[in-house]
Every structure is written in C-alpha cells, then in structure tokens.
Protein backbone atom coordinates (compact mmCIF):
# COMPACT_ATOMS: atom_id res chain seq x y z
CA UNK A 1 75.62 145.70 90.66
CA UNK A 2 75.77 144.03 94.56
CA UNK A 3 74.07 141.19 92.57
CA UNK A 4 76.16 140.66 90.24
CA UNK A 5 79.34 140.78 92.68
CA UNK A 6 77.83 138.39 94.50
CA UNK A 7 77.10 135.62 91.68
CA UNK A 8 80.41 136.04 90.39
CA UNK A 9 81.87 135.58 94.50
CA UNK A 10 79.80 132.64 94.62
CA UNK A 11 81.13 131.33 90.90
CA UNK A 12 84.23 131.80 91.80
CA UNK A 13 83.47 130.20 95.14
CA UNK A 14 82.01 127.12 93.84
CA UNK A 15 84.66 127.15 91.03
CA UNK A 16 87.47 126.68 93.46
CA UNK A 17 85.68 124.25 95.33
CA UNK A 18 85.57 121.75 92.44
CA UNK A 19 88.95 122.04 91.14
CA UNK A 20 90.30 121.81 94.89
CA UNK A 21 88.09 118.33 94.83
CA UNK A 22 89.44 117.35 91.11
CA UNK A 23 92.86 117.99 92.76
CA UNK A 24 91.83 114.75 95.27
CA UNK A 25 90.99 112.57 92.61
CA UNK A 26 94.40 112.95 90.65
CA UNK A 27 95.74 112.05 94.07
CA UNK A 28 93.64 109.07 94.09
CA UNK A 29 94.73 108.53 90.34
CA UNK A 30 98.62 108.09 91.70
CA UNK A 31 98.51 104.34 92.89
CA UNK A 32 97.40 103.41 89.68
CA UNK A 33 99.74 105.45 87.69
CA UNK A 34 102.82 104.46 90.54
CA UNK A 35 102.39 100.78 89.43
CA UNK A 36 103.30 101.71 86.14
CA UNK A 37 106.84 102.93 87.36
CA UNK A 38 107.66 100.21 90.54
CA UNK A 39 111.12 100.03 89.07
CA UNK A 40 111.89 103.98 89.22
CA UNK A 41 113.41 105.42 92.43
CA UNK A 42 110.37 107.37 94.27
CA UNK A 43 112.73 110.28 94.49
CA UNK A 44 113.98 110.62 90.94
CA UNK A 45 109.84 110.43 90.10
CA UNK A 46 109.13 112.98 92.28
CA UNK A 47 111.97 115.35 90.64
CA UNK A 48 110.56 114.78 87.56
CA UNK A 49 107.65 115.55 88.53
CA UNK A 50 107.81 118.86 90.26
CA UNK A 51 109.93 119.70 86.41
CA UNK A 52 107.10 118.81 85.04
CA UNK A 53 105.01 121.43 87.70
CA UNK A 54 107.60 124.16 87.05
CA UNK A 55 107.01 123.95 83.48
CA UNK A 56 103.02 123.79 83.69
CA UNK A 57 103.93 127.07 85.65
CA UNK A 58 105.85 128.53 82.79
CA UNK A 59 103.38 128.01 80.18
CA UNK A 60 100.37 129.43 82.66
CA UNK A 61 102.60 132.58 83.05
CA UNK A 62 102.92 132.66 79.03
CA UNK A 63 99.31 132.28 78.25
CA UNK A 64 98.76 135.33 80.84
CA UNK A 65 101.71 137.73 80.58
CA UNK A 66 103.15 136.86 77.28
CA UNK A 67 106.68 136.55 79.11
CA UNK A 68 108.47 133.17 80.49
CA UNK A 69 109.96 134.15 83.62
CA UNK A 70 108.84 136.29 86.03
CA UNK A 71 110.88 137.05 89.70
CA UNK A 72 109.34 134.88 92.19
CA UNK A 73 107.15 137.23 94.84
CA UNK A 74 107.25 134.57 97.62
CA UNK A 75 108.43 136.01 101.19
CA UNK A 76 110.43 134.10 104.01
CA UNK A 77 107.70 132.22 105.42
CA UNK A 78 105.83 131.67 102.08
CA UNK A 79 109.01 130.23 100.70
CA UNK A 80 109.48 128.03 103.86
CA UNK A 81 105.52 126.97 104.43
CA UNK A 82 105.83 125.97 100.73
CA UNK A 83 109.29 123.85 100.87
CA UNK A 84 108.46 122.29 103.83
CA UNK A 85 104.71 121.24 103.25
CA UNK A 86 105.36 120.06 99.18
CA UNK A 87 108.74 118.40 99.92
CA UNK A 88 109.09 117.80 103.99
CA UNK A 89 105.85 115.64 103.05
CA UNK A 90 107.26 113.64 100.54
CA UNK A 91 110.84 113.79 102.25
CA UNK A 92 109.03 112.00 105.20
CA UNK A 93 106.33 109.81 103.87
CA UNK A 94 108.99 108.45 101.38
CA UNK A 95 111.88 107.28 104.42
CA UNK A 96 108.61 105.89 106.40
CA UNK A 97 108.53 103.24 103.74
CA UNK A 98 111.54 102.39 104.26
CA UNK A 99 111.28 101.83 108.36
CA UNK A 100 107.48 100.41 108.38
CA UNK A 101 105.01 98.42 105.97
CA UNK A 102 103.69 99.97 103.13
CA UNK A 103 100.01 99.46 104.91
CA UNK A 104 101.01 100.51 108.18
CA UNK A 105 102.32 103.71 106.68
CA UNK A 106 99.91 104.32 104.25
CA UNK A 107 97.36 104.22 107.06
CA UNK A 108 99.27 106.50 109.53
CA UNK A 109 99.65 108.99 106.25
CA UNK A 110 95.60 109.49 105.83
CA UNK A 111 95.37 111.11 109.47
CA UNK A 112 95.99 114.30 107.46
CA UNK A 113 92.08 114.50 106.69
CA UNK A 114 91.43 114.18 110.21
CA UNK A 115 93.91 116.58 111.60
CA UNK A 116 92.83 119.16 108.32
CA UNK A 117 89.59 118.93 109.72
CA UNK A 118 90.23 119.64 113.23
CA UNK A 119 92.66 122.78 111.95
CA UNK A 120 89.52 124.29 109.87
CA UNK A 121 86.85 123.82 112.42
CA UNK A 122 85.33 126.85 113.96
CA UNK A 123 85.01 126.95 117.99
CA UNK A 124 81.80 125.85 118.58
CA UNK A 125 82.05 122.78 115.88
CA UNK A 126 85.37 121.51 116.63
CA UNK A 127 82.96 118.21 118.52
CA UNK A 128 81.44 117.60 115.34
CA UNK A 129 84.66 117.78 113.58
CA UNK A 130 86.54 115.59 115.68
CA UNK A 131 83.25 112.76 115.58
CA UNK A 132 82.93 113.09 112.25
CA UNK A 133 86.65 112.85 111.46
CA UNK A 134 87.15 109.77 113.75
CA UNK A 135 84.45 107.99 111.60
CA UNK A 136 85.53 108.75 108.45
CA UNK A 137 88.96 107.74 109.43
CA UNK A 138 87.45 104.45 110.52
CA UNK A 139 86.26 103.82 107.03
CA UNK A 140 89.56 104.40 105.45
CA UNK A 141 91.19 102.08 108.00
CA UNK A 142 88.71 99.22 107.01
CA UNK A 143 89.21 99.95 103.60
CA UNK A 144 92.83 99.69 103.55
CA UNK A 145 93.65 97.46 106.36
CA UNK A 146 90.71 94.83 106.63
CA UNK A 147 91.79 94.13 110.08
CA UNK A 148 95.23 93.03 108.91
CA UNK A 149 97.57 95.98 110.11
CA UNK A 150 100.04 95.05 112.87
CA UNK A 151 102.02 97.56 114.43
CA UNK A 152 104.93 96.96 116.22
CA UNK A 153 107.76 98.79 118.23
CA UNK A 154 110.73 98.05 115.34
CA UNK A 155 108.94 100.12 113.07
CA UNK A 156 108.52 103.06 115.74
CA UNK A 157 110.47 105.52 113.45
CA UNK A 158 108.50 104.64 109.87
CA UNK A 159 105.59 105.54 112.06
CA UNK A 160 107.18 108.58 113.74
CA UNK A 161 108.35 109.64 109.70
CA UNK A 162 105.00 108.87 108.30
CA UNK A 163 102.45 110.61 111.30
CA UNK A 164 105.29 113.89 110.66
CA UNK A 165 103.98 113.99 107.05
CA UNK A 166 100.46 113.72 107.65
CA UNK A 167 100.93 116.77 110.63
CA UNK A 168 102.85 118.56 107.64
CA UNK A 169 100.32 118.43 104.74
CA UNK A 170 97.77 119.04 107.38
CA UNK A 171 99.32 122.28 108.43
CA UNK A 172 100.85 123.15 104.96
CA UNK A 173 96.53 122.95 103.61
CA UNK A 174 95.54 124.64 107.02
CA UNK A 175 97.66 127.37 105.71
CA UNK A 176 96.70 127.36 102.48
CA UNK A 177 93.22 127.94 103.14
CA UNK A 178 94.41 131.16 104.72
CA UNK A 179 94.61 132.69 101.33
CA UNK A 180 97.86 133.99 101.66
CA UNK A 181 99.64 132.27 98.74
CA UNK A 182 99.98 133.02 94.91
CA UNK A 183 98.88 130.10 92.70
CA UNK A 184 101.43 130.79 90.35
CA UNK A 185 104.33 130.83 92.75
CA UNK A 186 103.46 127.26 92.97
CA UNK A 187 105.83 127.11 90.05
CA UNK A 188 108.74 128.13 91.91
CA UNK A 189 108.33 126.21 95.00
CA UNK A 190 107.86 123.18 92.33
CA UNK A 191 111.36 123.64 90.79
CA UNK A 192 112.70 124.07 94.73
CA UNK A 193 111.46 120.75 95.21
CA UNK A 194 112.23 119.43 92.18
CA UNK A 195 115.94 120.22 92.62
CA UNK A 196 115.87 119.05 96.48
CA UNK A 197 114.46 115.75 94.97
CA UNK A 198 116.98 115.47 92.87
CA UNK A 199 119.81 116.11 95.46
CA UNK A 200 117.80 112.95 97.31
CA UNK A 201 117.79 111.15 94.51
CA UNK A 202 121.93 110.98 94.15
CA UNK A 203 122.33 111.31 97.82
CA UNK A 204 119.94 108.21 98.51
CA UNK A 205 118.98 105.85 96.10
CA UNK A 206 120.95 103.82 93.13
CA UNK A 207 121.52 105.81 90.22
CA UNK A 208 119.28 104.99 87.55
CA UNK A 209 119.91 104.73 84.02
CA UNK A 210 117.88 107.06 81.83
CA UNK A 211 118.54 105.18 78.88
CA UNK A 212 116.72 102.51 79.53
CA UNK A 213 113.62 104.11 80.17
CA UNK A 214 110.98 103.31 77.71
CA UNK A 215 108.82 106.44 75.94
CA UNK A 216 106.09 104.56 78.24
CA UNK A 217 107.82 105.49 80.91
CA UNK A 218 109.05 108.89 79.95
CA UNK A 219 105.10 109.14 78.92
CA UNK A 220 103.82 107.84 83.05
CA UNK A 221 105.86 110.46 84.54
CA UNK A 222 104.87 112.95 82.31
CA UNK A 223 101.58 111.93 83.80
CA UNK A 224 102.47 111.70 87.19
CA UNK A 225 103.72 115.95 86.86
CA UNK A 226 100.65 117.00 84.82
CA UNK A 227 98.51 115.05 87.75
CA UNK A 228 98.85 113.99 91.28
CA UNK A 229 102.27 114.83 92.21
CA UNK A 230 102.04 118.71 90.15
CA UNK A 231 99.38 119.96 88.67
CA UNK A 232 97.34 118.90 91.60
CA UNK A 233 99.27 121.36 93.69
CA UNK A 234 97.84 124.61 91.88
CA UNK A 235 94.33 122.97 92.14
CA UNK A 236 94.71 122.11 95.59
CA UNK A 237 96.13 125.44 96.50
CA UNK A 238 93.50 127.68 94.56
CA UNK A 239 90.59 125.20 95.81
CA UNK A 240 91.58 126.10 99.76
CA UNK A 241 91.83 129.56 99.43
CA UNK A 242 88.85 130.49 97.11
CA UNK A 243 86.89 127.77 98.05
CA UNK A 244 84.92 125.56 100.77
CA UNK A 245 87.70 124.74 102.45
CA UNK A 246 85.96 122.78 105.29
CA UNK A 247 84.12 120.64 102.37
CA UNK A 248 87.36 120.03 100.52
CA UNK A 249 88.97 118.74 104.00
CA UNK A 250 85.83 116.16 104.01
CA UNK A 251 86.01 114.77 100.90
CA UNK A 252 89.67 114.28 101.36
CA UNK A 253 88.72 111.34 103.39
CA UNK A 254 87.48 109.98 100.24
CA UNK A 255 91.40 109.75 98.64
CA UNK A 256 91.77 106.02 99.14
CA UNK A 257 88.31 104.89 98.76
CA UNK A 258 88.61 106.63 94.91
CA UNK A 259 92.01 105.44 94.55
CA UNK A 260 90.71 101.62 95.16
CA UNK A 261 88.03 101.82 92.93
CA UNK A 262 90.33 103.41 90.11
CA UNK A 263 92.66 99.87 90.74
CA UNK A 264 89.30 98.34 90.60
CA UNK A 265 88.19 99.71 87.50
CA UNK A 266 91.23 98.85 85.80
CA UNK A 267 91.63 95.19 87.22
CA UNK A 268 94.52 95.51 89.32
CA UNK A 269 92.35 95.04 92.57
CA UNK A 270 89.39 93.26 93.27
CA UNK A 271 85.61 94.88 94.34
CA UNK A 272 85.28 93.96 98.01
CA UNK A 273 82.53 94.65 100.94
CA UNK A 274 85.31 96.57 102.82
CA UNK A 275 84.62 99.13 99.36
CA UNK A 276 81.08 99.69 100.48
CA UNK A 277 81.81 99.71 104.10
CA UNK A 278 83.96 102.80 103.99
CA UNK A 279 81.92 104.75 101.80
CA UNK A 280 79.07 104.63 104.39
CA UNK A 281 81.66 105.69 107.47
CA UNK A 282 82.89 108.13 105.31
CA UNK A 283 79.65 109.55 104.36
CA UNK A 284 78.64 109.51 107.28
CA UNK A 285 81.70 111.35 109.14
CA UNK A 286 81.04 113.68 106.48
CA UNK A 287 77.07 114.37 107.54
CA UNK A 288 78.68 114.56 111.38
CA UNK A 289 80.84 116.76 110.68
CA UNK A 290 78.90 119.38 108.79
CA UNK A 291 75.71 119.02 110.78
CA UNK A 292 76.21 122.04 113.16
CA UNK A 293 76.36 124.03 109.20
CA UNK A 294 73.09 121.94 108.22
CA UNK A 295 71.01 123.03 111.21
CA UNK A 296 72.49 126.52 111.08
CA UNK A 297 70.96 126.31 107.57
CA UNK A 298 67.80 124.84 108.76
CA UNK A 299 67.04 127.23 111.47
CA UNK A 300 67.67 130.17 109.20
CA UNK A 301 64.86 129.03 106.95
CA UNK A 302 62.45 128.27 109.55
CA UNK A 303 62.98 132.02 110.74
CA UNK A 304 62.88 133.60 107.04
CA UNK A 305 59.49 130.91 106.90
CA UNK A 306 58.18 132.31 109.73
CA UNK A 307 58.81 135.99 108.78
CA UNK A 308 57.44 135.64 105.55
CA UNK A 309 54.29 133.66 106.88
C-alpha cells in the first residue's frame, strides 16, 4: 500500500512537472501567434483572452461537477496574489513598451527566471542558484540582443515598468509553488483580469472596431486564450505546486530560446549562431544550478554502494 502511494506521489509529481514545462512552451508559442494580430490593441487581446480562460474554467468545472458556476473559494490574499501577479504583470510589461524599446524591455522582462530561481533556492544552494541563473541569463541576452541593446536614461521608466513585472511574475510563481492556490479558481481570477483589461482597453488605447475583424482573427485570439496568455495559467499554476518547482524555474530560461526557434521554424526569423550560443549558457546555468542536487544524489549512491558492498 506505502508503494503504491508513493508511485502515484511520484506520477503525480512528474505529471505536474511536464504540464508546468508545456505551460513554457505556449509562452514561447505567443510571439509567433502575436504577429498574427500586430494591428489589435495588446489590451483588448489580453481581455479576450482571459474570456477565453474563464470559459476553459467553466467547461473544466462542467466535466467535473456537472454544474456551471460554482462560488469562487479564493480568500483576501489569494484574490490579491492572483490579480496582481496575472494582470499587474501584463499591466506593467504592456506600458514598458510604450516608454522603452521593444528589445530593451523584452530583455529586462526575462530577469523573472533569474529572480524565480533565487526565490526557490534552499539556503545552502542559493550560490549555485545565483551562478547558474547569471549564466543562463547571459544566454538569453545574446540570444535576443546580439550585442545591440542600448540603454539609456529617457527610457528610465519603461525599464522601471518592465523590471516591476519581471519582480511580479517572479513572486506571483514563488507563491504559487507554495501550494496554496486552487487550479480552478484560476477561472475567476481570469474573468477579474479579463474585465480589468477591458477597463484598460477603453481607458487607454483607440477603440477598435470588432467588425472588421476577420474569423482569422477571431480564430488567433481564440488561440492566444486556449494557449499562452490562459490556458497556460492552470498549467503553470498546477506544475509549481505539484511539481519540481526548482526544475520548472530552470527551464524557464529556455522561453525565448523556444520562442526563436518557433519564428524560425515558421520563416519569420532566420537560424543564427547566437541560437546555439544560448542553448549552451543556458544548459549550462541549468547544470550550475542543480549541481549541489546532483552531488547530493551522487553521494547518496556511493553510501547505499558502499552499504550494500
């Protein structure tokens, strides 16, 4: 019976741990599925989107408990955790593009990893963390900069907006990993955010006319919700708290290394050496960061060897 518990912990385990790392790759699937809708306010996309999550909610709750609606069992900080880490990170890295360049930004944005890793590393590994991190970070920064960023003092408060949202999704996954969320209330923090989006949306940008967008469109935002900006939420949040949470906040350095290599893929960016040289930093921030885990492992064995011998 103790066996069995412990398989089905360690399914469950591993489980979690994939479908928190399939929730990376449909955030690596979003610049490819963004070009398709340039001409829609980021705002009104992201309002869709989080409809879209509230309704993926809906259906879950069906398929489970044969009912629609169910009151939502958040509590004060749950609700507030949730709000500000789903839509404070949007709110922020969206009004950093307008203040700073898109690359400048973008590579602000992806300290999130980095400071993820530092908030989920134990006392004695927090070294091996921060090494690891730095180098992995490195890699991204070759892969998305080539050398070419420039950051000056007129875009101090794109920077200030865009470093906020990668301390915010940082924390908001920190807490995650915690385990003290439902997946399914997810679904209402979606349709909070969808409706603050909205708000944004007629508060900040020019009203668009739904008319005029195409069933191609309609069908790329429809992606965008079942994907990287909703159904990747429930993934994420289920992957942090039942899974390897210090794995998943590795491979999260490999975002925009998968994300070029999906524009690659589809010929709307080219293959370049910068590709190749951020896998290796990356892998091998990874391997840093982990090894106090690997020898742990190691010198376990060569006890149970030497026991057993």
């Amino acid at each position: 019976m103790t066996t069995f518990i412990t398989f089905s912990l360690s399914h469950i385990h591993l489980m979690a741990s994939i479908l928190g790392s399939l929730a990376l790759f449909m955030w690596s699937s979003l610049a490819l599925l963004a070009a398709k809708t340039t001409n829609i306010p980021a705002f009104f996309i992201l309002s869709c989107a989080f409809f879209v999550s509230f309704g993926l909610s809906l259906l879950w709750r069906y398929q489970q408990e044969k009912h629609w609606f169910a009151s939502p069992k958040l509590t004060v900080k749950q609700w507030l955790f949730g709000i500000v880490g789903l839509f404070g990170y949007h709110f922020c890295y969206f009004f950093a593009l307008q203040f700073a360049p898109v690359l400048e930004v973008t590579l602000i944005n992806y300290l999130w990893p980095l400071l993820l890793t530092l908030l989920l590393a134990q006392r004695g590994q927090r070294l091996f963390a921060l090494s690891g991190g730095i180098t992995a970070f490195i890699g991204i920064v070759v892969l998305l900069s080539g050398g070419q960023a420039t950051f000056t003092q007129q875009d101090l408060v794109g920077y200030l907006l865009a470093l906020g949202a990668a301390i915010i999704w940082a924390s908001y996954s920190a807490y995650l990993s915690k385990g003290k969320s439902n997946t399914a209330d997810i679904g209402w923090l979606s349709l909070a955010v969808a409706l603050l989006a909205a708000i944004c949306h007629l508060l900040f940008e020019p009203a668009i006319n739904i008319e005029q967008l195409t069933t191609v469109k309609w069908l790329y935002l429809l992606l965008i919700g079942l994907g990287p900006l909703g159904g990747s939420f429930y993934l994420w949040e289920y992957g942090l708290s039942k899974g390897n949470h210090r794995l998943l906040a590795s491979l999260s350095f490999f975002t925009p290394l998968c994300a070029s290599l999906l524009l690659a893929i589809f010929a709307m960016a080219t293959w370049s050496i910068e590709m190749a040289a951020a896998l290796t930093l990356i892998l091998l921030g990874g391997l840093i960061t982990h090894m106090p885990s690997v020898l742990d492992n190691y010198r376990q064995r060569l006890s149970v060897d030497k026991v057993t011998s």
